[in-house]
PDB file of N, CA and C in Angstrom:
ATOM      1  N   UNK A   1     114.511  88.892 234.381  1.00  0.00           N
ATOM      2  CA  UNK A   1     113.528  89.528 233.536  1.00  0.00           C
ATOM      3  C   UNK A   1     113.912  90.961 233.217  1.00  0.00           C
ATOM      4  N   UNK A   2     115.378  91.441 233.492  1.00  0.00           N
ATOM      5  CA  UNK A   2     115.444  92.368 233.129  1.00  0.00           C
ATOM      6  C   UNK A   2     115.444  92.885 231.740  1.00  0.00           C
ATOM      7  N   UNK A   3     115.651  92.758 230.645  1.00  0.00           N
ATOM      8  CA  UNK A   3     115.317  92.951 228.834  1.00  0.00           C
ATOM      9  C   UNK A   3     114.522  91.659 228.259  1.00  0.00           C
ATOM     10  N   UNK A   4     113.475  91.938 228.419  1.00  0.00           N
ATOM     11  CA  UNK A   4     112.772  90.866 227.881  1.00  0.00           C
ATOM     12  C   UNK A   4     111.716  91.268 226.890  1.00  0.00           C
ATOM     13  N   UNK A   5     110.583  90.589 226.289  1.00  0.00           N
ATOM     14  CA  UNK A   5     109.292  90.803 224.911  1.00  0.00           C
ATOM     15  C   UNK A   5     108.238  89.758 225.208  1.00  0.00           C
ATOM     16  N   UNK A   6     107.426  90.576 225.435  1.00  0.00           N
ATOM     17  CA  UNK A   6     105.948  90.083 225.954  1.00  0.00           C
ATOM     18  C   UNK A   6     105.219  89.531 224.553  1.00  0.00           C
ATOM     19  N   UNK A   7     105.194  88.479 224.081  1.00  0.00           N
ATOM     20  CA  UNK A   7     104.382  88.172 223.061  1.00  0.00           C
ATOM     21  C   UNK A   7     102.810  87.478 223.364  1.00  0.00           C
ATOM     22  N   UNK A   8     101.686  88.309 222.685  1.00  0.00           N
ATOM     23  CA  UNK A   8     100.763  87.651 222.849  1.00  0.00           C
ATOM     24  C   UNK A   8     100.564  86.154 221.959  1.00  0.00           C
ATOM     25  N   UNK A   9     100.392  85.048 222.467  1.00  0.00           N
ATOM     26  CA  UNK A   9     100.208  83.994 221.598  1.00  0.00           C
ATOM     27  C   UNK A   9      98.634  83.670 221.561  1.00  0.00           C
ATOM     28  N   UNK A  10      98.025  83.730 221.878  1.00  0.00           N
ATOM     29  CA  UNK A  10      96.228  83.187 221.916  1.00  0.00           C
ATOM     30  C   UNK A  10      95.638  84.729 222.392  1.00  0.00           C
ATOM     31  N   UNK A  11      94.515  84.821 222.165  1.00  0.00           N
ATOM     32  CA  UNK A  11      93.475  86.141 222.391  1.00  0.00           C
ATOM     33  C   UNK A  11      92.165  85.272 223.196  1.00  0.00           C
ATOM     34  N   UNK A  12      92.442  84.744 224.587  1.00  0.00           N
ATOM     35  CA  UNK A  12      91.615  84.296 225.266  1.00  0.00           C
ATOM     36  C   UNK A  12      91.977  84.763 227.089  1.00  0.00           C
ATOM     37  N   UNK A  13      91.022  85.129 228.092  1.00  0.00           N
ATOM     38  CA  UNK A  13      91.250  85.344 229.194  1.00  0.00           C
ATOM     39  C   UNK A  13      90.332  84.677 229.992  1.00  0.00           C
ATOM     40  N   UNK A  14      89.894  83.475 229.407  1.00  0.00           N
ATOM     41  CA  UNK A  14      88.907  82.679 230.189  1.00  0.00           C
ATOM     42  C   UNK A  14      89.574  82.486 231.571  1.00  0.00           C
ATOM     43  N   UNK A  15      89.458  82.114 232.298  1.00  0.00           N
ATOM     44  CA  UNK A  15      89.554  81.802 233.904  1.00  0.00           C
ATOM     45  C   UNK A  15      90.685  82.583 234.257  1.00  0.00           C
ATOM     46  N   UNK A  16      90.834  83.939 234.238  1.00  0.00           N
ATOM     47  CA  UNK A  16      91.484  84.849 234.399  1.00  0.00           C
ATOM     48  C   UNK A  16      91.568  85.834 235.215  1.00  0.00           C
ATOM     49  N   UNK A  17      92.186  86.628 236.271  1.00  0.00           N
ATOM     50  CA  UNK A  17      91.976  87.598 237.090  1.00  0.00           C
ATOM     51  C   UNK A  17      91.746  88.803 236.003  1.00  0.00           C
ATOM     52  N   UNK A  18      91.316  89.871 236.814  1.00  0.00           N
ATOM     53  CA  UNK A  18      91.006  91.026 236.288  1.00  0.00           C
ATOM     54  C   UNK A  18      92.622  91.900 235.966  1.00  0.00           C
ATOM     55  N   UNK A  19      94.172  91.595 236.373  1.00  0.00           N
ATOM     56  CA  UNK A  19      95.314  92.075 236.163  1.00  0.00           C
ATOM     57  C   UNK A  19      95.404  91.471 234.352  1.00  0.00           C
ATOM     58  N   UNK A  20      95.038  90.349 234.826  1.00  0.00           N
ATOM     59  CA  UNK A  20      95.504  89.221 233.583  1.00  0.00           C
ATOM     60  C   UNK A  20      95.162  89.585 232.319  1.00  0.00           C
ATOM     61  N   UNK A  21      93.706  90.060 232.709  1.00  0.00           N
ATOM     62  CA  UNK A  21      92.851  90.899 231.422  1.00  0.00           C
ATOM     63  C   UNK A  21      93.125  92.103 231.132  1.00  0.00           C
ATOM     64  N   UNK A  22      94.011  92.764 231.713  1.00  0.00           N
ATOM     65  CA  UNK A  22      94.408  93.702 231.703  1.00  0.00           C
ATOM     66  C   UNK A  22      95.386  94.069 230.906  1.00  0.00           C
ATOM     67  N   UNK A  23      96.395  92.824 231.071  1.00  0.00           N
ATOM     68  CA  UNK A  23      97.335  92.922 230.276  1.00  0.00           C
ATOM     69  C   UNK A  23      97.127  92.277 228.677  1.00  0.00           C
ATOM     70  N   UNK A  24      96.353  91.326 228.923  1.00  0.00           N
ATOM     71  CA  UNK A  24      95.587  90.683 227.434  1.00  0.00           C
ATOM     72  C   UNK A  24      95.013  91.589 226.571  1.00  0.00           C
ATOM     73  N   UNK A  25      94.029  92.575 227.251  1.00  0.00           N
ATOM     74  CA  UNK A  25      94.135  93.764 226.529  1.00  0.00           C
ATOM     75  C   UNK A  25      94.704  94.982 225.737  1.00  0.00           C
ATOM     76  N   UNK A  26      95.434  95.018 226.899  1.00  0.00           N
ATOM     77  CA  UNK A  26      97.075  96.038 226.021  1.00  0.00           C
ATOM     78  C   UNK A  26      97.555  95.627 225.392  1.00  0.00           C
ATOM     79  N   UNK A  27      97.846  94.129 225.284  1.00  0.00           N
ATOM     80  CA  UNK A  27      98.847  93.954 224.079  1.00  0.00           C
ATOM     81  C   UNK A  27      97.811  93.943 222.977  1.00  0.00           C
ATOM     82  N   UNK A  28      96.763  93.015 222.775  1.00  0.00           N
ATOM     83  CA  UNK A  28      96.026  93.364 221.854  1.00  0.00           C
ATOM     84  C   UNK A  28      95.969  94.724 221.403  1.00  0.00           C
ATOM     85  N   UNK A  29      95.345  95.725 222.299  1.00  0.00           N
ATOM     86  CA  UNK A  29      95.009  96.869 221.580  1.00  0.00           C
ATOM     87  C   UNK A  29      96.422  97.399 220.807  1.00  0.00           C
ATOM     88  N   UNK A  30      97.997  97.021 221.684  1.00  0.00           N
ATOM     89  CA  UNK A  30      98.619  97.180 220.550  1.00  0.00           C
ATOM     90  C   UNK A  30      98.407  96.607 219.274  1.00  0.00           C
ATOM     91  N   UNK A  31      98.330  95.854 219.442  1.00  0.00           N
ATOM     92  CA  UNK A  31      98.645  95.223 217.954  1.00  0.00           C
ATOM     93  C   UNK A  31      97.423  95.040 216.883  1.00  0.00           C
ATOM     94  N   UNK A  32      95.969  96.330 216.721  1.00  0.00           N
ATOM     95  CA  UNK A  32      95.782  97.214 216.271  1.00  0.00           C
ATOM     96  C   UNK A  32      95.902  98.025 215.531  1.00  0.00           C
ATOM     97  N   UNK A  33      96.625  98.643 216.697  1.00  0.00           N
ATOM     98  CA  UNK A  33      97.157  99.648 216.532  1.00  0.00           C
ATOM     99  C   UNK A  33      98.423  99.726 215.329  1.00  0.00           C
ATOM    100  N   UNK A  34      99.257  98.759 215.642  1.00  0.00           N
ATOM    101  CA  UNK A  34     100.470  99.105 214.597  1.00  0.00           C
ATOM    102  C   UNK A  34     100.217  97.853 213.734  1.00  0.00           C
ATOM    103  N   UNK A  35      98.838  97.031 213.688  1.00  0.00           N
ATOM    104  CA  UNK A  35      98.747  96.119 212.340  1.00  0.00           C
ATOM    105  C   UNK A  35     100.050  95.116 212.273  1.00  0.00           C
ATOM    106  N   UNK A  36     100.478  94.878 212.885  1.00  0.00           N
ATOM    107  CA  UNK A  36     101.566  94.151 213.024  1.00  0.00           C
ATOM    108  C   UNK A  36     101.794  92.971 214.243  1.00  0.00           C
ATOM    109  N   UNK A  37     102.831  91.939 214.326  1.00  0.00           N
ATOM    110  CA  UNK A  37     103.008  90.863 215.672  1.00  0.00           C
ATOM    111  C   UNK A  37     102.656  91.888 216.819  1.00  0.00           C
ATOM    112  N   UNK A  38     101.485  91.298 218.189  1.00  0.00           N
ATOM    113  CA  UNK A  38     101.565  91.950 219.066  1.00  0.00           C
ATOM    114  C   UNK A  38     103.074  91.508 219.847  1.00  0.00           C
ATOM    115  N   UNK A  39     103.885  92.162 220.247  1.00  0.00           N
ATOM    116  CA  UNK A  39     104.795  92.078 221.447  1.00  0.00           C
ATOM    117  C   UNK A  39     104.815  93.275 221.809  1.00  0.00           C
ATOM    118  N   UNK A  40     105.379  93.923 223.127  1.00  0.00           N
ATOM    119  CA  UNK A  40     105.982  94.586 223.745  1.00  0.00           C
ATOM    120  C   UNK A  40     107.103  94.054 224.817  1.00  0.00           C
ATOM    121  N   UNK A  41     108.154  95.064 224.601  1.00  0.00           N
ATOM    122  CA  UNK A  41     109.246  94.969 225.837  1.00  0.00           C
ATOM    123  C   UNK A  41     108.340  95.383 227.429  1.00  0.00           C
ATOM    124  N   UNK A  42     109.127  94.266 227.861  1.00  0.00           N
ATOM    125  CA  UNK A  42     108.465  94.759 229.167  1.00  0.00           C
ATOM    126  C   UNK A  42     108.842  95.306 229.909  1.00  0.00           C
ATOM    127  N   UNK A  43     109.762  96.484 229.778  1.00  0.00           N
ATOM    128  CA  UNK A  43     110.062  97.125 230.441  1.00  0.00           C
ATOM    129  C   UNK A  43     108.879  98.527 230.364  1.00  0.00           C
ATOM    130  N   UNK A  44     108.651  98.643 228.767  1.00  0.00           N
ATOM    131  CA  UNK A  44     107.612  99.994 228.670  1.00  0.00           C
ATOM    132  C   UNK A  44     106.016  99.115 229.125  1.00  0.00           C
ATOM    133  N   UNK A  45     105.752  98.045 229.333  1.00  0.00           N
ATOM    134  CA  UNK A  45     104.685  97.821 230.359  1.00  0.00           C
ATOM    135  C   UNK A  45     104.915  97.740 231.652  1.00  0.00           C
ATOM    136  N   UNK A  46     105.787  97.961 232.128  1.00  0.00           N
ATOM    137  CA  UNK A  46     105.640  98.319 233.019  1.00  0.00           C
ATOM    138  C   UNK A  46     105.508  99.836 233.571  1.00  0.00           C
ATOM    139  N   UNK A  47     106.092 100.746 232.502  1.00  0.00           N
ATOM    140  CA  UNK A  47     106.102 102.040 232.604  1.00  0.00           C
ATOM    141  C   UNK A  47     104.179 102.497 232.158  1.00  0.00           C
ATOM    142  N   UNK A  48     103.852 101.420 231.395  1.00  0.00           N
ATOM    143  CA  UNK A  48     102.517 101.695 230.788  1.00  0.00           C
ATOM    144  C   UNK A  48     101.609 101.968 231.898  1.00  0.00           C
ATOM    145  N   UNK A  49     101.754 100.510 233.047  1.00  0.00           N
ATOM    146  CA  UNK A  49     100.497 100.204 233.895  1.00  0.00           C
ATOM    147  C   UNK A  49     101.613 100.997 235.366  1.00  0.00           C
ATOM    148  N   UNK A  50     102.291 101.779 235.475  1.00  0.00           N
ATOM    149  CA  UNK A  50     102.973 102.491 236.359  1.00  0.00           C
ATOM    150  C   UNK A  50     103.066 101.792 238.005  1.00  0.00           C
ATOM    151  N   UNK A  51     103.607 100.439 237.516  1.00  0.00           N
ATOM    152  CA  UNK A  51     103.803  99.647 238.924  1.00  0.00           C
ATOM    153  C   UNK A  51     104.735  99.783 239.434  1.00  0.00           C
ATOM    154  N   UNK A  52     105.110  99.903 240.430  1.00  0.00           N
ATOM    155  CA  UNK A  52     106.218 100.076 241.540  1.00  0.00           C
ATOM    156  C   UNK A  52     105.730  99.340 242.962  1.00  0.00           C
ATOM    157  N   UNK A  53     107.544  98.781 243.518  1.00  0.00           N
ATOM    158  CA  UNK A  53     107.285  98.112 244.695  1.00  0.00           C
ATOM    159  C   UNK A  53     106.388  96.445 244.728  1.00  0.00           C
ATOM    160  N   UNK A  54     105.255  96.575 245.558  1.00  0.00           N
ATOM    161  CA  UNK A  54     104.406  95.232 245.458  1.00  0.00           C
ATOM    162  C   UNK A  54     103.774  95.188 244.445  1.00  0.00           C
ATOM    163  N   UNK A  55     102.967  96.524 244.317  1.00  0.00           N
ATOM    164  CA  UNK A  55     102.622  96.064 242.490  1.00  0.00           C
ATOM    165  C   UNK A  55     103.221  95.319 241.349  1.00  0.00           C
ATOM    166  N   UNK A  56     104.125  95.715 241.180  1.00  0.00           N
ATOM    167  CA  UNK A  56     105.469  95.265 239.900  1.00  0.00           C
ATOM    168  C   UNK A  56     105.552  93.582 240.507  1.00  0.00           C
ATOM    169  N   UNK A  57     105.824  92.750 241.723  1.00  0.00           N
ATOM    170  CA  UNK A  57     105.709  92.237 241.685  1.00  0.00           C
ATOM    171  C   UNK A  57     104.446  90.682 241.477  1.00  0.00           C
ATOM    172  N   UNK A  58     103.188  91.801 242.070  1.00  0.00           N
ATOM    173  CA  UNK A  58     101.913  91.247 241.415  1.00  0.00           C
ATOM    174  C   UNK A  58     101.483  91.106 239.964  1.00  0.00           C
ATOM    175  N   UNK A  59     102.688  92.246 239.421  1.00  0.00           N
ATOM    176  CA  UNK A  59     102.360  91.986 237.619  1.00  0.00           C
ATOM    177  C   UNK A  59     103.225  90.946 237.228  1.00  0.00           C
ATOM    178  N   UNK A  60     104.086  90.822 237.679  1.00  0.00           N
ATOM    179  CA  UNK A  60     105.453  89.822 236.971  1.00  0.00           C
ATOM    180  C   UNK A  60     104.924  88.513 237.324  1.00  0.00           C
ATOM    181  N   UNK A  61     103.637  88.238 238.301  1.00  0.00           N
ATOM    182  CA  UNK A  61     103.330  86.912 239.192  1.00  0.00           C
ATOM    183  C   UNK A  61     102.618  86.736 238.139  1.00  0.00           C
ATOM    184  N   UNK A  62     101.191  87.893 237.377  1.00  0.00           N
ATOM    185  CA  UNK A  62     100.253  87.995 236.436  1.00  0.00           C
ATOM    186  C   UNK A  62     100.820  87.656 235.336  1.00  0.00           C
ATOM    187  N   UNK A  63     102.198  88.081 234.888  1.00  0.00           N
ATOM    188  CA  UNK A  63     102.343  87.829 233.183  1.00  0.00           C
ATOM    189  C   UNK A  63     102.692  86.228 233.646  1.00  0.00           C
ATOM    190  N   UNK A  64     103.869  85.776 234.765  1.00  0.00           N
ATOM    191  CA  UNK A  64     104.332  84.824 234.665  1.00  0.00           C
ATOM    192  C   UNK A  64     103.250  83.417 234.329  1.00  0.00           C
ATOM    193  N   UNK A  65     101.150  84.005 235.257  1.00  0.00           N
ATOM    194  CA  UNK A  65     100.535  83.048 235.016  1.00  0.00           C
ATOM    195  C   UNK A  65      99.792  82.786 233.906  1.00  0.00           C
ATOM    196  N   UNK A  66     100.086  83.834 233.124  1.00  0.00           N
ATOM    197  CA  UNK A  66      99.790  83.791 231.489  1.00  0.00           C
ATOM    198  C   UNK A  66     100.708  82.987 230.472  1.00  0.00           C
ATOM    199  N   UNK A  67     101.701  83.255 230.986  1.00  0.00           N
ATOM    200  CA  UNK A  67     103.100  82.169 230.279  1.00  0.00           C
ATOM    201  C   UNK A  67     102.510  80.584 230.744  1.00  0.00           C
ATOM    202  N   UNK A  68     102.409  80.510 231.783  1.00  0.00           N
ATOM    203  CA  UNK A  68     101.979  79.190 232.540  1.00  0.00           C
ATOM    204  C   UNK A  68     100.491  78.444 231.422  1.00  0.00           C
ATOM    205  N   UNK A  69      99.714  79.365 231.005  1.00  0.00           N
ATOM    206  CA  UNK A  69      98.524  79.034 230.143  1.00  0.00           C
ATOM    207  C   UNK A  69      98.436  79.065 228.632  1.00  0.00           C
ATOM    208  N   UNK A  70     100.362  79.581 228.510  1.00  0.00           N
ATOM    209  CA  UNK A  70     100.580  79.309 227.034  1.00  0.00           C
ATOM    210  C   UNK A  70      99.775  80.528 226.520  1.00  0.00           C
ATOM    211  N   UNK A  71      99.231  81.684 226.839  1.00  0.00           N
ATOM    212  CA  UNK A  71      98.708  82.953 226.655  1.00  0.00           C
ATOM    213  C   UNK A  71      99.850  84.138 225.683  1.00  0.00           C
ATOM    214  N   UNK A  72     101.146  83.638 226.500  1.00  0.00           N
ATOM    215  CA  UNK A  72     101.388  84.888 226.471  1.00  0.00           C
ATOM    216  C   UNK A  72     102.878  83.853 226.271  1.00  0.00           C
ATOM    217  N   UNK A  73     104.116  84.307 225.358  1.00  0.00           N
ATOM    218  CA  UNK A  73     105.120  83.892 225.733  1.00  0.00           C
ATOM    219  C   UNK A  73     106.111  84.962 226.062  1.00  0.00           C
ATOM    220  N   UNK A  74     107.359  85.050 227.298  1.00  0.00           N
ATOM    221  CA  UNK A  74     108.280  86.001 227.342  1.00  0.00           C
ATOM    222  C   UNK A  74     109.528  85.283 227.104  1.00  0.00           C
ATOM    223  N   UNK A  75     110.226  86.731 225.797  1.00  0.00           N
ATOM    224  CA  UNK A  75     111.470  85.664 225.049  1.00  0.00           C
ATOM    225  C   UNK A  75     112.155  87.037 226.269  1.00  0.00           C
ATOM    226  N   UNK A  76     113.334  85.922 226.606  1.00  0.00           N
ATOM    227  CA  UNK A  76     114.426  87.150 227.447  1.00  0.00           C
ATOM    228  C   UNK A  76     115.201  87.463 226.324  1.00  0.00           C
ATOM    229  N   UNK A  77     115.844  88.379 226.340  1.00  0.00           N
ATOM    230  CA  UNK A  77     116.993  88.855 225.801  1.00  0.00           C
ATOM    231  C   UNK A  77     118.991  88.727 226.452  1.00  0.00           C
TER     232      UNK A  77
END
């Protein structure tokens, strides 16, 4: 997962932790913001939500269970 793009595919967080919504949010509010496809690299979300150590790995568990619900897809690079 090192160069990868967080794409939001659906705008739903039904049966969702509170990380999950977290991140469902940000990308949305990107994409807003610049009126355009939501993605982000995930490297600057991670710089966004400033995880390090066990955190970073509780987020990568969070995006991975959004991929799992078809939420969210990550294209690697």
């Amino acid at each position: 997962m090192g160069r990868a793009i967080v794409v939001l595919m659906r705008n739903t967080t039904w049966r969702c932790g509170k990380l999950e919504r977290l991140i469902v949010k940000h990308l949305l509010h990107r994409k807003t913001v610049g009126f355009g496809k939501s993605e982000m690299p995930l490297n600057e979300m991670l710089q966004n939500f400033k995880v390090t150590g066990k955190k970073k790995n509780e987020f990568l568990d969070a995006l991975k269970r959004l991929e799992r619900r078809n939420i969210i897809r990550i294209h690697n690079l």
